[in-house]
Protein backbone atom coordinates (compact mmCIF):
# COMPACT_ATOMS: atom_id res chain seq x y z
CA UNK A 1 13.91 -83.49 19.16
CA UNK A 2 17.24 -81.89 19.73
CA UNK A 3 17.80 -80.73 23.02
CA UNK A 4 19.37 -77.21 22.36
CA UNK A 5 16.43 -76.85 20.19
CA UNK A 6 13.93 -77.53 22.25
CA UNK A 7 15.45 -74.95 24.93
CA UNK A 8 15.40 -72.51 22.57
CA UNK A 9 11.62 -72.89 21.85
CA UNK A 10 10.93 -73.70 25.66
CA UNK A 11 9.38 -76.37 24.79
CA UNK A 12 9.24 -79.61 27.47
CA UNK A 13 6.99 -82.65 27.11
CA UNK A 14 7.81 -83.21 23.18
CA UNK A 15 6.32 -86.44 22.32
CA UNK A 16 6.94 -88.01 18.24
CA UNK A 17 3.20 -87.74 16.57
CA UNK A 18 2.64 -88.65 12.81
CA UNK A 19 2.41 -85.88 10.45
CA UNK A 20 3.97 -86.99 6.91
CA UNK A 21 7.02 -88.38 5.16
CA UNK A 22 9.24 -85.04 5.34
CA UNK A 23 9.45 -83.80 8.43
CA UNK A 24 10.04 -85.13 12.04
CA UNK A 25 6.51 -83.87 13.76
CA UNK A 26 6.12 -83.36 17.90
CA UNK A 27 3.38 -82.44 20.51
CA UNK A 28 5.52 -80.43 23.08
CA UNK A 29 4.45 -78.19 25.87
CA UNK A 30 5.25 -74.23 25.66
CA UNK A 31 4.15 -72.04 28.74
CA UNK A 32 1.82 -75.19 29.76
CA UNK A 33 0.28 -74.38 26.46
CA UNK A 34 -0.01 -77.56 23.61
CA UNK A 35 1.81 -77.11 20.48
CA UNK A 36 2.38 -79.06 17.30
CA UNK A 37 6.16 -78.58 16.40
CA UNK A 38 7.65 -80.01 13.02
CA UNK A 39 11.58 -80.11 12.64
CA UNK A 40 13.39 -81.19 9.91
CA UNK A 41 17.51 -79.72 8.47
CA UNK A 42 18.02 -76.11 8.18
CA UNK A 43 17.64 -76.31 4.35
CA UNK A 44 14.26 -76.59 5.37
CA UNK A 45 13.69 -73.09 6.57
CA UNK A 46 12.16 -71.74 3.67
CA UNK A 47 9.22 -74.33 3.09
CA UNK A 48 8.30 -73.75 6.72
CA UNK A 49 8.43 -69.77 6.30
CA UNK A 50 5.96 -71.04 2.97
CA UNK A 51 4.01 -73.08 4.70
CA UNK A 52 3.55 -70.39 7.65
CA UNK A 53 2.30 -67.89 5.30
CA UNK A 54 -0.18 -70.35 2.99
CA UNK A 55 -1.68 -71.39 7.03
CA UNK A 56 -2.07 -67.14 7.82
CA UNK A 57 -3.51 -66.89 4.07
CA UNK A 58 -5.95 -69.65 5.32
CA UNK A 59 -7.26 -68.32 8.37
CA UNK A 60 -7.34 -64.60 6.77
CA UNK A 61 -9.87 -66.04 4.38
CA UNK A 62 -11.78 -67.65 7.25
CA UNK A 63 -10.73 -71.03 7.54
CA UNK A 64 -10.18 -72.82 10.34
CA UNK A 65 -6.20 -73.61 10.32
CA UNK A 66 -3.61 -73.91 12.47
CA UNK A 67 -2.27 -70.89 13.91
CA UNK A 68 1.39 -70.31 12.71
CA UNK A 69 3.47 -69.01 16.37
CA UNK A 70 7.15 -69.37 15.14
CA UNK A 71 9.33 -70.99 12.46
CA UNK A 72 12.89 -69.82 11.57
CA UNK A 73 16.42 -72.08 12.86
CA UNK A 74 18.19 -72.89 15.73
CA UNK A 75 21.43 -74.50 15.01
CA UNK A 76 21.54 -76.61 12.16
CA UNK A 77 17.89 -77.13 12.76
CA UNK A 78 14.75 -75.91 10.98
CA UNK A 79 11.35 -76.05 13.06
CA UNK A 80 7.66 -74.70 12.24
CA UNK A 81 5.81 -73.87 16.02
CA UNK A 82 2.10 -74.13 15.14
CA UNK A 83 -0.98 -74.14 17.64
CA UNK A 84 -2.07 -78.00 18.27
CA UNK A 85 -5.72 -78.62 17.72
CA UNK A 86 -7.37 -81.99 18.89
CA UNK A 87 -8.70 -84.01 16.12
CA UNK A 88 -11.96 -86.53 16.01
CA UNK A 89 -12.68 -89.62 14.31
CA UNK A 90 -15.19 -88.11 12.63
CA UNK A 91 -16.36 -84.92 10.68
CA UNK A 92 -18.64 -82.79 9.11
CA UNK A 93 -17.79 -83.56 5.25
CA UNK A 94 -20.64 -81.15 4.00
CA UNK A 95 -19.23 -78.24 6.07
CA UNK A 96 -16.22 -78.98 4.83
CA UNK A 97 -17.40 -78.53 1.14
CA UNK A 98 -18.80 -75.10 2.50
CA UNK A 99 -16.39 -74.41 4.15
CA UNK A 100 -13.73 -74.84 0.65
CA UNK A 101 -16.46 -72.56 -1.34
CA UNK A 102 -16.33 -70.20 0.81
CA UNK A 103 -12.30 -70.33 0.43
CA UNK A 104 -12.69 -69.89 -2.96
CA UNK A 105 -14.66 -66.65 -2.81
CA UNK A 106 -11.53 -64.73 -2.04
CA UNK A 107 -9.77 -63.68 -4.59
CA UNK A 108 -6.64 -62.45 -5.79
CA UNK A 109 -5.12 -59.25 -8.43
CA UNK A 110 -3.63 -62.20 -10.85
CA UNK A 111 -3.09 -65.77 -10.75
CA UNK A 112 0.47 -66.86 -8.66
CA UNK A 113 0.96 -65.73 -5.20
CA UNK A 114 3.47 -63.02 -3.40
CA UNK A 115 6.29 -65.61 -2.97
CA UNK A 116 7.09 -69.02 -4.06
CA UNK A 117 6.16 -72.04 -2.07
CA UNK A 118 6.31 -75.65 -2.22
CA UNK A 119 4.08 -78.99 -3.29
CA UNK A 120 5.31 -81.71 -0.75
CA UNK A 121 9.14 -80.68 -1.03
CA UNK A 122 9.03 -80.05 -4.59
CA UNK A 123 9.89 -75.86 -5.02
CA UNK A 124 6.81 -74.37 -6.29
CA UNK A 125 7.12 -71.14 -8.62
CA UNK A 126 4.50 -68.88 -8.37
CA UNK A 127 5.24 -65.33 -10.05
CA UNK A 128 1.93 -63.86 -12.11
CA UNK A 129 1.22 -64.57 -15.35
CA UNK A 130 -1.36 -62.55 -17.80
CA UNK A 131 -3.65 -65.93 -18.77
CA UNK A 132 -4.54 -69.09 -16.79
CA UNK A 133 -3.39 -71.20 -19.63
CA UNK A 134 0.48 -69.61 -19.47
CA UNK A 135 0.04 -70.21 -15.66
CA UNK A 136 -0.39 -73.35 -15.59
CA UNK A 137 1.95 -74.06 -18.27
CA UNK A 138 5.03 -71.91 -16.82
CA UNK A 139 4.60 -72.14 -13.54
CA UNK A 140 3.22 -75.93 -13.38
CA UNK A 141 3.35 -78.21 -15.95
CA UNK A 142 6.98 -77.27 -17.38
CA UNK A 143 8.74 -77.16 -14.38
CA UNK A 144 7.18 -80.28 -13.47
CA UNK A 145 8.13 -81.84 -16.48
CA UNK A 146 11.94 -80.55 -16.36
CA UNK A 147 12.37 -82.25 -13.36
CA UNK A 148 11.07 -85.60 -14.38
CA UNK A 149 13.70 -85.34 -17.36
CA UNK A 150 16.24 -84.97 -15.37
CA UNK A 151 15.29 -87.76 -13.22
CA UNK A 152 15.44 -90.01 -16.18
CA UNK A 153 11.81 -90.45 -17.23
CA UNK A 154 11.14 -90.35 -20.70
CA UNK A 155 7.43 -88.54 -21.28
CA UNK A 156 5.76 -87.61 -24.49
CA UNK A 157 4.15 -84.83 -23.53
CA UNK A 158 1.60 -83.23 -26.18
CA UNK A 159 1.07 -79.56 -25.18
CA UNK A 160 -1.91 -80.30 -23.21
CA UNK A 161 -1.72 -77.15 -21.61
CA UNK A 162 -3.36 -75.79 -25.10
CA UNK A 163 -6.53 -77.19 -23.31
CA UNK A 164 -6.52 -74.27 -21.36
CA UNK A 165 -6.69 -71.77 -24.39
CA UNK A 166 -9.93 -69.64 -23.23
CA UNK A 167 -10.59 -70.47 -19.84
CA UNK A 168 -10.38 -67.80 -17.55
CA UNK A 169 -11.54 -68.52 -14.62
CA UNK A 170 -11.43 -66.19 -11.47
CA UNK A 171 -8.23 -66.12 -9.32
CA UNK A 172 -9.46 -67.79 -6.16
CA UNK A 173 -7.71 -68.49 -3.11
CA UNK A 174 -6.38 -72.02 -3.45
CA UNK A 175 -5.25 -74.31 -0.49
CA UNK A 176 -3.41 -75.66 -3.14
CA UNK A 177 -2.33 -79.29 -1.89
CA UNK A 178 -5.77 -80.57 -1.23
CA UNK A 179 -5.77 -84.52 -1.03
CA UNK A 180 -7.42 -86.38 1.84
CA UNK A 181 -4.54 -86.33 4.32
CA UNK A 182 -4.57 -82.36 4.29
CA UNK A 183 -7.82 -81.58 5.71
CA UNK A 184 -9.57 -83.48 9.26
CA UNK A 185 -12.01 -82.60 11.46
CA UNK A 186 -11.91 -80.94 15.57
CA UNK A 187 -13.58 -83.27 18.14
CA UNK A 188 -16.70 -81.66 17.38
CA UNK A 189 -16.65 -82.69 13.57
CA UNK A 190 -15.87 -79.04 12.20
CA UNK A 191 -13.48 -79.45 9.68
CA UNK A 192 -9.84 -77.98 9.32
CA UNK A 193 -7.45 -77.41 6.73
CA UNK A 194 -3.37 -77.49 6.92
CA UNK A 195 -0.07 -78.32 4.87
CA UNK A 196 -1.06 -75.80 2.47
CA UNK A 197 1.01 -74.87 -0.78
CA UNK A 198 -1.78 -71.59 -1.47
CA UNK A 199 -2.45 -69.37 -4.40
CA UNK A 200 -4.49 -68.03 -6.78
CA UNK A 201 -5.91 -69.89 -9.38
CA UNK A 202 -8.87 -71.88 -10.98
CA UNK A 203 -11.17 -73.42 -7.89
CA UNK A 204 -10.83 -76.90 -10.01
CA UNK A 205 -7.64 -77.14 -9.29
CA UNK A 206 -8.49 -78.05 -5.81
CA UNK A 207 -11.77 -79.80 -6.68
CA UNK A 208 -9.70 -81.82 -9.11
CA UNK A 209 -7.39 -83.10 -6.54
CA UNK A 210 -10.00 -84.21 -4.15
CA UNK A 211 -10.86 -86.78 -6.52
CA UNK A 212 -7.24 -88.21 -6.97
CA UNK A 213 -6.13 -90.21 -4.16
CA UNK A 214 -9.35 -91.53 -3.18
CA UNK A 215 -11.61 -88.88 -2.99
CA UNK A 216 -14.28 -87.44 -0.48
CA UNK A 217 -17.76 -88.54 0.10
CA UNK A 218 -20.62 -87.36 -1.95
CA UNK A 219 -21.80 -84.89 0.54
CA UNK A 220 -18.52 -82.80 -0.01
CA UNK A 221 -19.12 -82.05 -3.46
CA UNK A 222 -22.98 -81.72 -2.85
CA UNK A 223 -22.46 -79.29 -0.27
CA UNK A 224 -19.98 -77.16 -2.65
CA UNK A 225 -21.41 -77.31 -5.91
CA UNK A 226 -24.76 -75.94 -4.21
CA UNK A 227 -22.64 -73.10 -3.36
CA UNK A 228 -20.21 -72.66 -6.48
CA UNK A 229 -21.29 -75.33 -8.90
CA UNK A 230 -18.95 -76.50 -11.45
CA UNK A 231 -18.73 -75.53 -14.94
CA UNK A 232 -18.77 -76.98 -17.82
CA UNK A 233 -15.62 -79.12 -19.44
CA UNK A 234 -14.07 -79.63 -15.61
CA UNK A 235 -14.33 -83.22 -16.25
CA UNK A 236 -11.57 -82.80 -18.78
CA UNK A 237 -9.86 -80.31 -17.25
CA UNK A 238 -9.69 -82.24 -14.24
CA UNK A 239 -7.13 -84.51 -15.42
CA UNK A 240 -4.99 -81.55 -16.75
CA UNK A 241 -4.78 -80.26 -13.16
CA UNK A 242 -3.90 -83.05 -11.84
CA UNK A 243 -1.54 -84.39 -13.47
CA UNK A 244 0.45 -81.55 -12.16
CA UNK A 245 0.38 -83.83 -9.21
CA UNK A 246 1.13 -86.84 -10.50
CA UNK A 247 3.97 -85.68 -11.78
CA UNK A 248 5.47 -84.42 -8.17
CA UNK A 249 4.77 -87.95 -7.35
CA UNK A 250 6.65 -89.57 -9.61
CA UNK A 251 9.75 -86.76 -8.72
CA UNK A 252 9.37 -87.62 -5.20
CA UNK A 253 8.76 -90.93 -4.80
CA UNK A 254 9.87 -92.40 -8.02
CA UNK A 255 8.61 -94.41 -11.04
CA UNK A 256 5.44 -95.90 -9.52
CA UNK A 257 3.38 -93.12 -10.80
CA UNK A 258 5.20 -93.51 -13.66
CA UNK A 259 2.50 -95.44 -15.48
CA UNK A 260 -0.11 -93.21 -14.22
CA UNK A 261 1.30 -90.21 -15.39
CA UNK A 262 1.59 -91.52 -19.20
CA UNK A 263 -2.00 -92.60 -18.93
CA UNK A 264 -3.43 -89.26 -18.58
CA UNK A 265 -0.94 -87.51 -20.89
CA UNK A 266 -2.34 -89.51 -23.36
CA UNK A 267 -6.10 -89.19 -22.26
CA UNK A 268 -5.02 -85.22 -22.58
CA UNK A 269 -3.09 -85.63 -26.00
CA UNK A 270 -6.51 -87.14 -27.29
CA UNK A 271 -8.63 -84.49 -26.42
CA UNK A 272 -6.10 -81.44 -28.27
């Protein structure tokens, strides 16, 4: 960590810990207190301002999250200052089912969210939109799309979005980014939630990306669908959701996902 930073923070003690592929991530020391600090360029600032409001929408709504202290720049450095919570080997996977239900009974005026935000370091848009299906097309799938284009990868995409024509769902509170690597457990297997990209939408959307990088055990989905079970046609519109996701793969990381994504375009494109 840079040293002027670090005296600006009053920090001492950093040490390097994992936490991702963006961002440079410490455990520091701040008034004898432990912290979790991530750093990255000042072009930065902005998706840790996002990411400190989706981690106060969590914990408003009664998950356990990290709290957000400070984030803003010092120099020509960006940093997020977040409380640092010991993690365990092990967890609680059917609280943490409960625990996402129970996320998903708050809910919002319209689907979006008060600002933009971001998905990985992909710029998320999230300004309201009357229906669910223009939602996810607008603010989702197009922009999405757009970007793959102009990373040179040729898609035939069907308007899959059409899938959506009808389904309404509630505007819950999403975490938004919900794979496998975004939620753990405390030492005493309660689970916790962080790297949010939050806002309102259809609960599947967070179901659905669970299941796509490996999934959680069966207790997790027990343990919510006794408390918000699923409805009907979600095994379709699973795919639709995420291949939202899929698609900020293959702009981040490049034409691995490539394959992937054209797969479940065309499962879509069938079902039209």
């Amino acid at each position: 960590m840079d040293a002027a930073l670090s005296a600006a923070l009053g920090l001492s003690a950093e040490e390097p810990v994992r936490g991702g592929c963006i961002h440079q991530c410490y455990r520091a020391l701040r008034r004898g207190r432990p912290v979790f600090v991530k750093v990255n360029e000042a072009r930065f600032a902005d998706a840790f301002a996002a990411e400190a409001d989706g981690l106060g929408a969590l914990r408003r709504a009664g998950c356990r999250a990290p709290e957000p202290i400070a984030h803003g720049t010092a120099g020509r450095q960006a940093y997020l200052l977040m409380e640092w919570l010991e993690l365990g080997r092990r967890g609680d996977f059917a609280a943490l089912g409960t625990l996402l239900a129970a996320l998903h009974g708050a809910q919002g005026p319209h689907y979006g969210w008060q600002r933009d935000n971001y998905l990985g370091s992909t710029p998320q848009q999230n300004d309201a939109c009357a229906s669910w299906a223009e939602f996810w097309r607008l603010r989702r799938l197009e922009p999405q799309l757009a970007l793959a284009e102009r990373n040179g990868h040729r898609l035939d995409a069907a308007p899959v979005w059409r899938l959506l024509d009808g389904h309404q769902p509630p505007a819950s509170l999403l975490h938004g980014d919900l794979w496998s690597g975004n939620a753990a457990f405390l030492v005493d297997g309660a689970p916790v939630l962080f790297d949010p990209g939050v806002y309102y939408g259809d609960r599947e959307a967070d179901l659905a990306m669970t299941e796509l990088f490996g999934g959680f055990p069966a207790e997790f989905y027990d343990a919510y669908n006794q408390r918000c079970p699923l409805a009907a046609g979600y095994e379709l519109r699973k795919h639709l959701y995420n291949v939202y996701h899929l698609l900020n793969h293959l702009n981040l990381f490049g034409g691995g996902y490539l394959a992937q994504v054209r797969s479940t375009l065309r499962l879509l494109a069938r079902a039209l």
